[in-house]
PDB file of N, CA and C in Angstrom:
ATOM      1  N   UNK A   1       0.810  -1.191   0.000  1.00  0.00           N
ATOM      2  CA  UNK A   1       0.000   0.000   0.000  1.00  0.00           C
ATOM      3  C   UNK A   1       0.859   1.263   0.000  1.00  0.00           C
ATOM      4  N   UNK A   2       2.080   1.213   0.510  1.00  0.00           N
ATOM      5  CA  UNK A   2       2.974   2.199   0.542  1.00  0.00           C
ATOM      6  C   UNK A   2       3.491   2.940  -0.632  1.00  0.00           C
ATOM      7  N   UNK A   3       3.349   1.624  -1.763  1.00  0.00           N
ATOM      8  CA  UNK A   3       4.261   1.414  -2.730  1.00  0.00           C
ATOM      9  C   UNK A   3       3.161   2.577  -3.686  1.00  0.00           C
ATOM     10  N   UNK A   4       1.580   1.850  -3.746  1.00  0.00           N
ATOM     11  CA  UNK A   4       0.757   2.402  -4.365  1.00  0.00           C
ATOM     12  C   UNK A   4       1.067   4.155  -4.185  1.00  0.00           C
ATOM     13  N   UNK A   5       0.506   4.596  -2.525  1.00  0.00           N
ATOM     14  CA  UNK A   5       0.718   5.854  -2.143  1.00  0.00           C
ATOM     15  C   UNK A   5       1.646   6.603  -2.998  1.00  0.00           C
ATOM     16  N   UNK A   6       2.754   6.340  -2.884  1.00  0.00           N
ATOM     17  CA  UNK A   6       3.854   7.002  -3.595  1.00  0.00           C
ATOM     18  C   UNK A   6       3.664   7.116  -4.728  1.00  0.00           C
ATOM     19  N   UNK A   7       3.584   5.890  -5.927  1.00  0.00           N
ATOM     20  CA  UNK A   7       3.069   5.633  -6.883  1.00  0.00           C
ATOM     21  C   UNK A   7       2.152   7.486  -7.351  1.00  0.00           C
ATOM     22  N   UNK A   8       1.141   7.089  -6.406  1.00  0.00           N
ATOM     23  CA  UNK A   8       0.232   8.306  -6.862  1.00  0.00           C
ATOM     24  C   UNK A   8       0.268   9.927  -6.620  1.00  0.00           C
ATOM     25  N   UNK A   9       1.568   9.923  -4.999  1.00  0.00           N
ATOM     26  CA  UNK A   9       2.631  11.033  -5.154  1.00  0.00           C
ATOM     27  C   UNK A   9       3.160  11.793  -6.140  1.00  0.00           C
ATOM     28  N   UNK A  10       3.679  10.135  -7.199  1.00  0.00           N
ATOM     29  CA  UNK A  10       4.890  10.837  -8.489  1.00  0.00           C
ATOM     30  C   UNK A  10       3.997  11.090  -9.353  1.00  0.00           C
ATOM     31  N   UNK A  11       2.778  10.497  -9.439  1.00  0.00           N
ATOM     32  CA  UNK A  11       1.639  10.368 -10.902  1.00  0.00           C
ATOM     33  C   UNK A  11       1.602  12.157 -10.294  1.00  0.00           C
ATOM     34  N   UNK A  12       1.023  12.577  -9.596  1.00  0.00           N
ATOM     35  CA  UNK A  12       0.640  13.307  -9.574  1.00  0.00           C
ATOM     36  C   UNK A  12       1.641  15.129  -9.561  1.00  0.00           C
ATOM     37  N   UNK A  13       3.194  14.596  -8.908  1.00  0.00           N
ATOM     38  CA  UNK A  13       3.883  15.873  -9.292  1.00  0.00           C
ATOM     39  C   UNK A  13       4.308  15.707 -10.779  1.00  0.00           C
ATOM     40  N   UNK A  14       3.806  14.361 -11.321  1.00  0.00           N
ATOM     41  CA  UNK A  14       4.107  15.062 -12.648  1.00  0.00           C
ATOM     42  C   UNK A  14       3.424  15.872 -13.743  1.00  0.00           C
ATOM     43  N   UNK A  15       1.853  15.379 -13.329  1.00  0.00           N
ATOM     44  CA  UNK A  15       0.751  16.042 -13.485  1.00  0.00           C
ATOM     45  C   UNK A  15       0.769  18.078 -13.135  1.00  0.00           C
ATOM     46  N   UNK A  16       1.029  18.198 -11.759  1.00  0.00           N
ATOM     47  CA  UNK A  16       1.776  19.369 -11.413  1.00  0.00           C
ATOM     48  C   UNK A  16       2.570  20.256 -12.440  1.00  0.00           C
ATOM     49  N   UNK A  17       3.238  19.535 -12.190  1.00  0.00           N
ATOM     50  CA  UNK A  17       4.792  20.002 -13.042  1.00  0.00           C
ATOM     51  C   UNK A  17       4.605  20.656 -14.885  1.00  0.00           C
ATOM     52  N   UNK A  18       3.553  19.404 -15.440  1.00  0.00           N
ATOM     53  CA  UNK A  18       2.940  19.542 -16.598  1.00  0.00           C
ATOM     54  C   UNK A  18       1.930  20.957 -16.751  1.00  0.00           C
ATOM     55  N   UNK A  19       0.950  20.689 -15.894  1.00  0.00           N
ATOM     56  CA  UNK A  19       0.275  21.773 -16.398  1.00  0.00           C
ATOM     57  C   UNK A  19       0.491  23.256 -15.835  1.00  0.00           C
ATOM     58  N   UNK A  20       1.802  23.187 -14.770  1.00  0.00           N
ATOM     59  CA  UNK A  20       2.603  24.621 -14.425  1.00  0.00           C
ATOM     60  C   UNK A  20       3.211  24.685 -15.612  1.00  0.00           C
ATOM     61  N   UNK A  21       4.011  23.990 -16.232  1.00  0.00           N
ATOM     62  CA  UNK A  21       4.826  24.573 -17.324  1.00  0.00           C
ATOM     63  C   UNK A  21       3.858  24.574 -18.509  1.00  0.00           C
ATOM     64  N   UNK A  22       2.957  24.195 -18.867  1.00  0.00           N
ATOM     65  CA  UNK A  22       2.021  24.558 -19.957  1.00  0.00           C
ATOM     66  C   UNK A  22       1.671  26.074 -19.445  1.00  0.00           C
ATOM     67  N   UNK A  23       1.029  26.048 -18.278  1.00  0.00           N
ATOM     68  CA  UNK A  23       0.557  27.125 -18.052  1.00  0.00           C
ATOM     69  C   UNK A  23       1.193  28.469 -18.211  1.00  0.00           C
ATOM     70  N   UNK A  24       2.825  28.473 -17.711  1.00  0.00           N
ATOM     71  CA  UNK A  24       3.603  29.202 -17.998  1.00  0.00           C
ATOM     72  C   UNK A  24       4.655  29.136 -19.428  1.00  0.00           C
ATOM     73  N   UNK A  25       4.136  28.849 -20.003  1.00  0.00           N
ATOM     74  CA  UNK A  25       4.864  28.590 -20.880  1.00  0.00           C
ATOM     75  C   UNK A  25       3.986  29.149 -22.211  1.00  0.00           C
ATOM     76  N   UNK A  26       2.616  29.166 -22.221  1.00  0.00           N
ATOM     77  CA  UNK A  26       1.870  29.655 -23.235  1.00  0.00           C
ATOM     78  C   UNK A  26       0.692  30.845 -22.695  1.00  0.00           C
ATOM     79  N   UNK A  27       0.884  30.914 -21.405  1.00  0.00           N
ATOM     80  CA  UNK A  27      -0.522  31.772 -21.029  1.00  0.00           C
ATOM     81  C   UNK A  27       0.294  32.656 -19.910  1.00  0.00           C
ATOM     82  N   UNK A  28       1.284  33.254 -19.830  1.00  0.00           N
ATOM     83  CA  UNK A  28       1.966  33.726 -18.872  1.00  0.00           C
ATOM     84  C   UNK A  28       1.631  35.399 -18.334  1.00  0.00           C
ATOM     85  N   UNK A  29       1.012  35.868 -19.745  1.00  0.00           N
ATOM     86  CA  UNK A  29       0.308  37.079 -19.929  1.00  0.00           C
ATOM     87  C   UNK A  29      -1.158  36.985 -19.551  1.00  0.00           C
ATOM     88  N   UNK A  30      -1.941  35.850 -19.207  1.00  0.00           N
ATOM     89  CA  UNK A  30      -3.205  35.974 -18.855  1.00  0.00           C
ATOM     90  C   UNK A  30      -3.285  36.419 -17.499  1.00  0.00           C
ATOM     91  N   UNK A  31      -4.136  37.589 -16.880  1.00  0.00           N
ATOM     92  CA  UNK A  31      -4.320  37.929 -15.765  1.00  0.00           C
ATOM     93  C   UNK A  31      -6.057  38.198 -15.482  1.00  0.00           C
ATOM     94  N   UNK A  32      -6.615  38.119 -14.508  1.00  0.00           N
ATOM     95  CA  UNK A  32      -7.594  38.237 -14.284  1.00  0.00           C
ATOM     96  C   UNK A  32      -8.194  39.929 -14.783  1.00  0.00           C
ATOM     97  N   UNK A  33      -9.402  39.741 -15.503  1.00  0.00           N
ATOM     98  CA  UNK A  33      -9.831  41.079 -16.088  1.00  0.00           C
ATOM     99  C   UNK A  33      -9.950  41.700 -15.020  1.00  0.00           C
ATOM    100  N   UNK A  34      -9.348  42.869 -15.370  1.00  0.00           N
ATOM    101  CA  UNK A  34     -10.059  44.297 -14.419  1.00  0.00           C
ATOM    102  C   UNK A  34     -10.817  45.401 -14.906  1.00  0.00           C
ATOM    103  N   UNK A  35     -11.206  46.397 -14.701  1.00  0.00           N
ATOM    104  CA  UNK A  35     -11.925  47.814 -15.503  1.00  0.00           C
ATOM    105  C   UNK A  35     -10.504  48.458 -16.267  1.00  0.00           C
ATOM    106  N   UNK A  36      -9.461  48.177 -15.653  1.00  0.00           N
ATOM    107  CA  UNK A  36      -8.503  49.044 -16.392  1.00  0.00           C
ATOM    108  C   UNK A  36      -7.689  48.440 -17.346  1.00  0.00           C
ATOM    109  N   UNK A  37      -7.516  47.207 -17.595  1.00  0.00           N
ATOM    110  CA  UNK A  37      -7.020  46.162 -18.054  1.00  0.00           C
ATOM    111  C   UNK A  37      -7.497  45.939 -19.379  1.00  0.00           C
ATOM    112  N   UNK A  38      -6.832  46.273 -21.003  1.00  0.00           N
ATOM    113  CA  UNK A  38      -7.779  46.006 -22.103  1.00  0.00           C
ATOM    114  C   UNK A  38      -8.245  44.371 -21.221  1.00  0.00           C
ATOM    115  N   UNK A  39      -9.488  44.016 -22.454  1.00  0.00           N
ATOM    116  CA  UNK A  39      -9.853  42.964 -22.371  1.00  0.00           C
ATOM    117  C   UNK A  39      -8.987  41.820 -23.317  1.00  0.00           C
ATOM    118  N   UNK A  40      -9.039  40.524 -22.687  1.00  0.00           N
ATOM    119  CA  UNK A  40      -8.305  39.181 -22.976  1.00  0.00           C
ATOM    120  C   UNK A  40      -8.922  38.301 -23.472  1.00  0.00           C
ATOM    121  N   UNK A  41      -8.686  37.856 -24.733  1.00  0.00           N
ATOM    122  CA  UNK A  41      -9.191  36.835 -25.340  1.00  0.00           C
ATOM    123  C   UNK A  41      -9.797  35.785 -23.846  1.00  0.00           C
ATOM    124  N   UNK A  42     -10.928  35.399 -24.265  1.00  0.00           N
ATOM    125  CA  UNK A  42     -11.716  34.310 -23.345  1.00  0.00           C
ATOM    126  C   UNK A  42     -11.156  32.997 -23.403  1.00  0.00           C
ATOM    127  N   UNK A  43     -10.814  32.348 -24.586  1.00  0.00           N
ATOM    128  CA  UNK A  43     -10.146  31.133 -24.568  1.00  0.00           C
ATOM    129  C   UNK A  43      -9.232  31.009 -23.706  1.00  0.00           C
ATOM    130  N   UNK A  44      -8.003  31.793 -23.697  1.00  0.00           N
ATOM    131  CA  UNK A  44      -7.249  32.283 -22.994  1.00  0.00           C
ATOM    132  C   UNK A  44      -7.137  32.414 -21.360  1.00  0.00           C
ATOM    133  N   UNK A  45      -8.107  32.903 -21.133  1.00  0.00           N
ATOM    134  CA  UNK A  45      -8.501  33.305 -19.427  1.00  0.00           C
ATOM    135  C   UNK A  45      -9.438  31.752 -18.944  1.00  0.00           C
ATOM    136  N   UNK A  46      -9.812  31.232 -20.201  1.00  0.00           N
ATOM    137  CA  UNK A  46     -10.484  29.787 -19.596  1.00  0.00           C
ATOM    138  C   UNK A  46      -9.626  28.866 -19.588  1.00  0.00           C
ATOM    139  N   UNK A  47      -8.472  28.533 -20.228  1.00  0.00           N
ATOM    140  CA  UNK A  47      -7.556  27.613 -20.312  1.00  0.00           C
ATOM    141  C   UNK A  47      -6.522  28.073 -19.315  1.00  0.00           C
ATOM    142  N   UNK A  48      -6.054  28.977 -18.856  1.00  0.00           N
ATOM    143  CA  UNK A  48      -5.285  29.082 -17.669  1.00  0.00           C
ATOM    144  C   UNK A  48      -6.168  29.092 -16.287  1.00  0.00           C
ATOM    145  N   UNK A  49      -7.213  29.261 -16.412  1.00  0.00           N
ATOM    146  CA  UNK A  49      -7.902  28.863 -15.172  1.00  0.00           C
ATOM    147  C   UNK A  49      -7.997  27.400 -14.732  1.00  0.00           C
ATOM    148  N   UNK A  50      -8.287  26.832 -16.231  1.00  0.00           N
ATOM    149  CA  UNK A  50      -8.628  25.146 -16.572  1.00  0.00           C
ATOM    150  C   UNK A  50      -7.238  24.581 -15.764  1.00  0.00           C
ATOM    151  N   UNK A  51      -5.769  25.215 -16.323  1.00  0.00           N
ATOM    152  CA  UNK A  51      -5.011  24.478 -15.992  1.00  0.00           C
ATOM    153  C   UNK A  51      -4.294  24.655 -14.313  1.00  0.00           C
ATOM    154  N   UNK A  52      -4.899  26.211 -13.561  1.00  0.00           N
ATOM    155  CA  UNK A  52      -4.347  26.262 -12.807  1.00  0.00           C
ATOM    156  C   UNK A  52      -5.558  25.677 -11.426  1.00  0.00           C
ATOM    157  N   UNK A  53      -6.819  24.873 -12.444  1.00  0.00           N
ATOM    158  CA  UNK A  53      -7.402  24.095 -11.306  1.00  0.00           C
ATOM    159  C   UNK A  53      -6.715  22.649 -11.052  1.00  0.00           C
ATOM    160  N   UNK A  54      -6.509  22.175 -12.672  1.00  0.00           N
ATOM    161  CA  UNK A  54      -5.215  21.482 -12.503  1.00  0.00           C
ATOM    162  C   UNK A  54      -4.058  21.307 -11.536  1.00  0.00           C
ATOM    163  N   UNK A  55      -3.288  22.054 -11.796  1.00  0.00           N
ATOM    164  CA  UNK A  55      -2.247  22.459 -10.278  1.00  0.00           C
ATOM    165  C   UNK A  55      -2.472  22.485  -9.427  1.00  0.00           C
ATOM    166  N   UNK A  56      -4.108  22.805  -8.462  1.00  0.00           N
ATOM    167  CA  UNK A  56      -4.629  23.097  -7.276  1.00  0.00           C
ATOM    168  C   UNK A  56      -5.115  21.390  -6.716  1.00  0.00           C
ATOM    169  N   UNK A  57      -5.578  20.493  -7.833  1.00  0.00           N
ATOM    170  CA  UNK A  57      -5.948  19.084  -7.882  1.00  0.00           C
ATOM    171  C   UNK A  57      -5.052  18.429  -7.333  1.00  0.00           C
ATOM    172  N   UNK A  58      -3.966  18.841  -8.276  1.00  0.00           N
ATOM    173  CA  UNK A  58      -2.725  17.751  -7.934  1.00  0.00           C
ATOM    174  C   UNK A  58      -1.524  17.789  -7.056  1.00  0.00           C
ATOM    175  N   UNK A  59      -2.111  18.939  -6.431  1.00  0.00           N
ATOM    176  CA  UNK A  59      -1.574  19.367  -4.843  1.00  0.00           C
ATOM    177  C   UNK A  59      -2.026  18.743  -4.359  1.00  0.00           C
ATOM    178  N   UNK A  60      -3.409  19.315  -4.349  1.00  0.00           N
ATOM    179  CA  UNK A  60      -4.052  18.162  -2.801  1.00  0.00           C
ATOM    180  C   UNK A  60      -4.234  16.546  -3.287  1.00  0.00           C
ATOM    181  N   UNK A  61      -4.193  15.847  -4.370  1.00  0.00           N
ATOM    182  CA  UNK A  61      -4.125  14.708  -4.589  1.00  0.00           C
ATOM    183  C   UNK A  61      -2.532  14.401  -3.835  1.00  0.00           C
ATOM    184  N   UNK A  62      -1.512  15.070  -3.944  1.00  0.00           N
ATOM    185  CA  UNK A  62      -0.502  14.589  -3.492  1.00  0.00           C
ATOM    186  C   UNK A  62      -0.279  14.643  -2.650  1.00  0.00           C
ATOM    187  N   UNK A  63      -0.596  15.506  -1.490  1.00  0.00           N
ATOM    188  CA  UNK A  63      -0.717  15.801  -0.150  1.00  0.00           C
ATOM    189  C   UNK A  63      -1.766  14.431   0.792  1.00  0.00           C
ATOM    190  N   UNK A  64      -2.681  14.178  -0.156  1.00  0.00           N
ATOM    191  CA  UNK A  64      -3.474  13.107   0.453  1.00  0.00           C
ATOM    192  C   UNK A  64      -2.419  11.600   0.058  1.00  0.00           C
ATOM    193  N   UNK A  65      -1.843  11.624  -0.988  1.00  0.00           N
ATOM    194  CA  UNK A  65      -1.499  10.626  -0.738  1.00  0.00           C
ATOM    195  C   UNK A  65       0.104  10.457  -0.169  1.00  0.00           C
ATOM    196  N   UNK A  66       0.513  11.484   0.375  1.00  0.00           N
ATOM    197  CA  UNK A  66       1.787  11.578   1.095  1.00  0.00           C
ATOM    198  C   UNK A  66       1.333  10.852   2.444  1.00  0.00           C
ATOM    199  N   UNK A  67       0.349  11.418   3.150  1.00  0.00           N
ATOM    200  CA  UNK A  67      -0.381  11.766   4.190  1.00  0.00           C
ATOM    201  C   UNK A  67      -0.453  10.293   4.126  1.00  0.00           C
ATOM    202  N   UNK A  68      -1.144   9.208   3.059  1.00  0.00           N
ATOM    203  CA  UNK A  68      -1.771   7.808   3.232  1.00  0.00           C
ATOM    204  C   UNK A  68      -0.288   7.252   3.205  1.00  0.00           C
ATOM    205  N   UNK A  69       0.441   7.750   2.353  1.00  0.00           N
ATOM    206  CA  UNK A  69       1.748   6.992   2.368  1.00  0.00           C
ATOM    207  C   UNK A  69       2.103   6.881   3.786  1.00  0.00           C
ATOM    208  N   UNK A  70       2.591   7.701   4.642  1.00  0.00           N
ATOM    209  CA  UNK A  70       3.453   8.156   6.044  1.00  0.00           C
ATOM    210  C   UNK A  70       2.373   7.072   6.877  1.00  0.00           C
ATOM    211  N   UNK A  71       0.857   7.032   6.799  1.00  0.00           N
ATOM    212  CA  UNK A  71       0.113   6.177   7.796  1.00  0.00           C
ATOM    213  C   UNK A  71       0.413   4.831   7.200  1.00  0.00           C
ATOM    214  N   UNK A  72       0.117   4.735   6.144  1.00  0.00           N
ATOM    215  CA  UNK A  72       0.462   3.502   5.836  1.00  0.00           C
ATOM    216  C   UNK A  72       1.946   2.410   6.253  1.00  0.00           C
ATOM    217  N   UNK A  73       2.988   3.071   6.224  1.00  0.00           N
ATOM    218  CA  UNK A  73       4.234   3.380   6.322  1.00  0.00           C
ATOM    219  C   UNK A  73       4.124   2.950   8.318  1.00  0.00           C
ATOM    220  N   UNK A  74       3.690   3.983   8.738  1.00  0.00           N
ATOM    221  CA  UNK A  74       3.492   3.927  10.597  1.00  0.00           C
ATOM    222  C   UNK A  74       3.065   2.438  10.927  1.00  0.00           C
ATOM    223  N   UNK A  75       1.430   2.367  10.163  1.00  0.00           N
ATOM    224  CA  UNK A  75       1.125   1.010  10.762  1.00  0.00           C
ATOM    225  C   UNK A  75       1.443  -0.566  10.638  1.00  0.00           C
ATOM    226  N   UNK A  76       2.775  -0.094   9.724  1.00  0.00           N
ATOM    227  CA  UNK A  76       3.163  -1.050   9.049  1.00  0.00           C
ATOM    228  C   UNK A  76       4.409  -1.477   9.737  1.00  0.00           C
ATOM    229  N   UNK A  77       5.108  -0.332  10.401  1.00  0.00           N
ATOM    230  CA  UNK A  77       6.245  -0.423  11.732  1.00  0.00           C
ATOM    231  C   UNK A  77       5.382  -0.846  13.042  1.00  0.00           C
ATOM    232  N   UNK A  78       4.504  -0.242  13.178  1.00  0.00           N
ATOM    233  CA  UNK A  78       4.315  -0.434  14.138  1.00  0.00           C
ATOM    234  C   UNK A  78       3.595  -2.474  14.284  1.00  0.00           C
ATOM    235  N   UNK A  79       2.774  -2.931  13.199  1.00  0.00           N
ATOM    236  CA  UNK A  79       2.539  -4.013  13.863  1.00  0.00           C
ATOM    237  C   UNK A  79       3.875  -4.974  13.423  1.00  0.00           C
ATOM    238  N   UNK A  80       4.779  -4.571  13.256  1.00  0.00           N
ATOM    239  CA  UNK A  80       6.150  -5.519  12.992  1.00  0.00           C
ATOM    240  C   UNK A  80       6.709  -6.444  11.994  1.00  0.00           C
ATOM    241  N   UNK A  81       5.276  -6.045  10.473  1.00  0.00           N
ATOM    242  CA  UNK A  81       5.160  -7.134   9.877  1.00  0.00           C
ATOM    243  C   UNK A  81       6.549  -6.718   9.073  1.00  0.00           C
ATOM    244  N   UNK A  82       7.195  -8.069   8.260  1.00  0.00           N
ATOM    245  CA  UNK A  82       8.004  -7.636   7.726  1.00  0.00           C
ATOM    246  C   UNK A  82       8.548  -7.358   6.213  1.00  0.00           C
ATOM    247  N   UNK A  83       9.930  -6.385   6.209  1.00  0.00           N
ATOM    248  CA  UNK A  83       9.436  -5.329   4.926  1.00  0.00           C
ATOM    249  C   UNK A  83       8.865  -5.710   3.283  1.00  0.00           C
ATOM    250  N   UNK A  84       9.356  -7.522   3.627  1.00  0.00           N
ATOM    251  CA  UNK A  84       9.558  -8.255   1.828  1.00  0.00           C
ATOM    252  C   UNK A  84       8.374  -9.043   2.332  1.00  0.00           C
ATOM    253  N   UNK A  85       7.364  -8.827   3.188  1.00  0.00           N
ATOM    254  CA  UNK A  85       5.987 -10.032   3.201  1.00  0.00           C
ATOM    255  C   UNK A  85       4.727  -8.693   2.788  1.00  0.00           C
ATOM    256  N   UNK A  86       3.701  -9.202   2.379  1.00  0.00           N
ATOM    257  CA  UNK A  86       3.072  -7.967   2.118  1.00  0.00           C
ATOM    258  C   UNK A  86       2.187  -8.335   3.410  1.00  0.00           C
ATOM    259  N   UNK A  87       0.541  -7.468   3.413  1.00  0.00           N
ATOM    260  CA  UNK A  87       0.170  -6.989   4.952  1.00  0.00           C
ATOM    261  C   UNK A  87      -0.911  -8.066   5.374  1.00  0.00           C
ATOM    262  N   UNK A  88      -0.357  -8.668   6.199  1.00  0.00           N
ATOM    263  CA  UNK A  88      -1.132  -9.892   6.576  1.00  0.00           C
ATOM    264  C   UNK A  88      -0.653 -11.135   6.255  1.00  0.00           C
ATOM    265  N   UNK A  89       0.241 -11.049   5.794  1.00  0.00           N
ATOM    266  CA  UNK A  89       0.686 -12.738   5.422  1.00  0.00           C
ATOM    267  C   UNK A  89       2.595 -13.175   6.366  1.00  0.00           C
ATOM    268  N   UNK A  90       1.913 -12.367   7.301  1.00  0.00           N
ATOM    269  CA  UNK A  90       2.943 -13.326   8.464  1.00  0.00           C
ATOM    270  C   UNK A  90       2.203 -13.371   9.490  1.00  0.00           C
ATOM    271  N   UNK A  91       0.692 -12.990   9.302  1.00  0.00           N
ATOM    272  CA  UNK A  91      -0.435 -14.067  10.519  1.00  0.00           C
ATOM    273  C   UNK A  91      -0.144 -15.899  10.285  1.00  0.00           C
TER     274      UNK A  91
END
């Protein structure tokens, strides 16, 4: 289960990583409209929003599964099983 956790750690800073550098990399000039601000193509202001909900996802996807990793990880010291048996099969 540890293995998974992590697993979905890396899935996910790479996910991160991807749609920060898309984001900055083609939409770096998009800023939220103001009254003083010409106006910004809409595609534009929807696809950097799109991607920076993206980034906000795959934070907290990774944070949750850091979080499952470290418990997983604890209860796995703590009941003594050992590291090359998987969980339950040294009952």
């Amino acid at each position: 289960m540890v293995r998974l956790a992590l697993k979905v750690l890396v899935l996910s800073l790479f996910v991160l990583a991807a749609a920060f550098a898309l984001r900055r990399a083609f939409l770096w000039e998009v800023m939220p409209v103001s009254w003083h601000q010409p106006p910004q193509p809409s595609l534009a202001l929807q696809a950097a929003f799109l991607l920076r909900t993206i980034e906000n996802l795959a934070v907290i996807v990774g944070a949750i599964a850091l979080g499952a990793a470290c418990l997983f990880w604890v209860r796995r010291r703590k009941s003594g099983a050992s590291p090359g048996l998987p969980d339950g099969a040294a009952d």
